[in-house]
C-alpha atoms as a PDB file:
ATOM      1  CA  UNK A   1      18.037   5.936 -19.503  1.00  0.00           C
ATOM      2  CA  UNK A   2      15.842   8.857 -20.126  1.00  0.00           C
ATOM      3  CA  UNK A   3      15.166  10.200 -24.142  1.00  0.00           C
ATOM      4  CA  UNK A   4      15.071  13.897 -23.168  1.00  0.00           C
ATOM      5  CA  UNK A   5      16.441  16.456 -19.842  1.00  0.00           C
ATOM      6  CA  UNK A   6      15.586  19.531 -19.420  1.00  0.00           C
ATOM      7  CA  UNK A   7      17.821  21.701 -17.538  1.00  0.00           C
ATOM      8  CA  UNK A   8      17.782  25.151 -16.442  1.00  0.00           C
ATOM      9  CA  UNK A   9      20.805  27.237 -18.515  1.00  0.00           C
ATOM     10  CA  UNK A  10      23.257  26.420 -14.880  1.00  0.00           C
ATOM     11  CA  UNK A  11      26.908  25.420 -16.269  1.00  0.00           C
ATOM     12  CA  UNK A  12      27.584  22.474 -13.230  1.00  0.00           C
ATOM     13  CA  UNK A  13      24.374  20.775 -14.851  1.00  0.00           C
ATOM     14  CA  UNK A  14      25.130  21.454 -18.173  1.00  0.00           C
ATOM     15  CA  UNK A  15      28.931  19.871 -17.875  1.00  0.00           C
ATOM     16  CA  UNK A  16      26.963  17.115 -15.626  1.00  0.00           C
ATOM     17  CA  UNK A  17      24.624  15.761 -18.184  1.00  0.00           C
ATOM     18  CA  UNK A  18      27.130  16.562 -21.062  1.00  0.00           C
ATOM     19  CA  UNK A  19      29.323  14.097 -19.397  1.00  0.00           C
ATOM     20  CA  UNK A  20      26.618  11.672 -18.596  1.00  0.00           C
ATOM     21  CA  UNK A  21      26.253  11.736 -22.021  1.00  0.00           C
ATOM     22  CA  UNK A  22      29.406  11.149 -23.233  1.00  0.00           C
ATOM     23  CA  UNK A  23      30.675   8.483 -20.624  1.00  0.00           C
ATOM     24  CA  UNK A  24      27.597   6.324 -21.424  1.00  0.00           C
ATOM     25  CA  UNK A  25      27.370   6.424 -25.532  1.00  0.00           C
ATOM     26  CA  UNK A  26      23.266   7.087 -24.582  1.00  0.00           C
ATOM     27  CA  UNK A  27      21.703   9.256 -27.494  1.00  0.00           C
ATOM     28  CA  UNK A  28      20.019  11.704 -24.628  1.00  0.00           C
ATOM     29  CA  UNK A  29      18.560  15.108 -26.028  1.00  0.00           C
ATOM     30  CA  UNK A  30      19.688  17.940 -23.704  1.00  0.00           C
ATOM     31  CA  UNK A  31      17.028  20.880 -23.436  1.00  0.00           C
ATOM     32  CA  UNK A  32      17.882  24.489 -21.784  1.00  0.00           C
ATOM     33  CA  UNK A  33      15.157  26.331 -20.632  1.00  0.00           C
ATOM     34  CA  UNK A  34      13.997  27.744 -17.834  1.00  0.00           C
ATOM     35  CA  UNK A  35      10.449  27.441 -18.644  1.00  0.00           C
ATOM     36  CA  UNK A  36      10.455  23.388 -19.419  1.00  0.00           C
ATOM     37  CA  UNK A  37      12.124  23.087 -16.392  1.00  0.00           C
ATOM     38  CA  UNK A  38       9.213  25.169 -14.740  1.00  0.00           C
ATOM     39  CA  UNK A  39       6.862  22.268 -14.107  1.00  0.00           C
ATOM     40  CA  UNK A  40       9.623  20.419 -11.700  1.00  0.00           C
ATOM     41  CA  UNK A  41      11.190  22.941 -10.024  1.00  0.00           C
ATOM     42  CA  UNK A  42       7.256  24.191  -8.639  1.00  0.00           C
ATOM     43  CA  UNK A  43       6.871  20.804  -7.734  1.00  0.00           C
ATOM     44  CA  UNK A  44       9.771  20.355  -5.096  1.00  0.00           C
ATOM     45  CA  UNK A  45       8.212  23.718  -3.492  1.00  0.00           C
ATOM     46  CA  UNK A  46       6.001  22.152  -1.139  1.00  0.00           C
ATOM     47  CA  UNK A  47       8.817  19.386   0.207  1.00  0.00           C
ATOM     48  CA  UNK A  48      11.052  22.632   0.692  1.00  0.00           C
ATOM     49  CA  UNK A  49       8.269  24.472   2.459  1.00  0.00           C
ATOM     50  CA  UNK A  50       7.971  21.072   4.859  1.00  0.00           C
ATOM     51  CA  UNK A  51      12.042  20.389   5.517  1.00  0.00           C
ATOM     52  CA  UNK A  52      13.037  23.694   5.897  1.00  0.00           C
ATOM     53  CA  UNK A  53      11.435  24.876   9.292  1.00  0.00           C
ATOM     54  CA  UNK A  54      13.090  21.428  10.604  1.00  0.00           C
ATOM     55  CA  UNK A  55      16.265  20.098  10.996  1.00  0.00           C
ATOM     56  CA  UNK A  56      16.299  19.553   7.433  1.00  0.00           C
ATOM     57  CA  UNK A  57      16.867  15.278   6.437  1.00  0.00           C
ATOM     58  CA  UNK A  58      19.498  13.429   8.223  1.00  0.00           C
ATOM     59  CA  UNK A  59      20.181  10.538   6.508  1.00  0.00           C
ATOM     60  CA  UNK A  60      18.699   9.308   3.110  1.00  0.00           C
ATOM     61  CA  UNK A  61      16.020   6.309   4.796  1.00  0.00           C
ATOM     62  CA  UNK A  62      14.567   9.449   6.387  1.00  0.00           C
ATOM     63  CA  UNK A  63      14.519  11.448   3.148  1.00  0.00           C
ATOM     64  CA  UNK A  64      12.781   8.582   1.221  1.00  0.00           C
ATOM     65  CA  UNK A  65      10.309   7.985   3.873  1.00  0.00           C
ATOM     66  CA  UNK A  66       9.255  12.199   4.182  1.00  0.00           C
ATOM     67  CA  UNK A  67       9.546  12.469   0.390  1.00  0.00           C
ATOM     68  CA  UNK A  68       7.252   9.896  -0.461  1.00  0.00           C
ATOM     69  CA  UNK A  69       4.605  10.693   2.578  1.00  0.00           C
ATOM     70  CA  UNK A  70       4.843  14.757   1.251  1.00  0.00           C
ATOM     71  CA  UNK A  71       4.088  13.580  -2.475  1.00  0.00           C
ATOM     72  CA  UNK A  72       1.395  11.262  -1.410  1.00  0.00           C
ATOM     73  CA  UNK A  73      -0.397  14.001   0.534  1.00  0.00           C
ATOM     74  CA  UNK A  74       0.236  16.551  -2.691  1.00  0.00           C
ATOM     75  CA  UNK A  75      -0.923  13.823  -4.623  1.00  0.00           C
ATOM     76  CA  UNK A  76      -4.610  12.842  -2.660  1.00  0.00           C
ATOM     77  CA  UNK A  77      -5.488  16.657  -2.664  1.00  0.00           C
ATOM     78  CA  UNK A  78      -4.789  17.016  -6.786  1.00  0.00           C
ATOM     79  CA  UNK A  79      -7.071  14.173  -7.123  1.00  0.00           C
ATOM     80  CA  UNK A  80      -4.333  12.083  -8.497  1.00  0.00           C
ATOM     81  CA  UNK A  81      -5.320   8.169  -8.809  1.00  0.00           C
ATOM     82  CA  UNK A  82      -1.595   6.749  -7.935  1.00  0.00           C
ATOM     83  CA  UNK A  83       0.330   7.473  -5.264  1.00  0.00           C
ATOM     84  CA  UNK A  84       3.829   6.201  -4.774  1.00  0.00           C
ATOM     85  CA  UNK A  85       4.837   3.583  -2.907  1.00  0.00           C
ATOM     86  CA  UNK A  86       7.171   3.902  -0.186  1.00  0.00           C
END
């Protein structure tokens, strides 16, 4: 279970991890702010940029596989020593 999530200020994510929260007794901290939240949703931009021109992902195998070929890619250009595994 994480310690923290940061969340932009949306109410169907707030009432999400609120519930979370309360179903599983975890002592989460909840964060709001659209600047926190920044870093992650810049991240996803390039996967978007990918999908989107295509037929999008039709079943989740497919999804894992293109996710984790995209953010090994992103992650040999920043110079980044691990990569994940697939």
């Amino acid at each position: 279970m994480p310690e923290k999530i940061t969340i932009n200020k949306s109410g169907a994510n707030t009432a999400a991890v609120l519930g979370l929260i309360n179903d599983s007794g975890a002592s989460i901290e909840l964060r709001q702010s659209k600047y926190l939240n920044n870093l992650v949703e810049q991240d996803h931009r390039a996967i978007k940029r990918i999908v989107r021109p295509t037929l999008g992902l039709q079943d989740f195998d497919g999804a894992r596989r293109l996710i984790a070929g995209i953010e090994t890619m992103h992650m040999s250009r920043r110079g980044s020593s691990s990569a994940p595994i697939a």
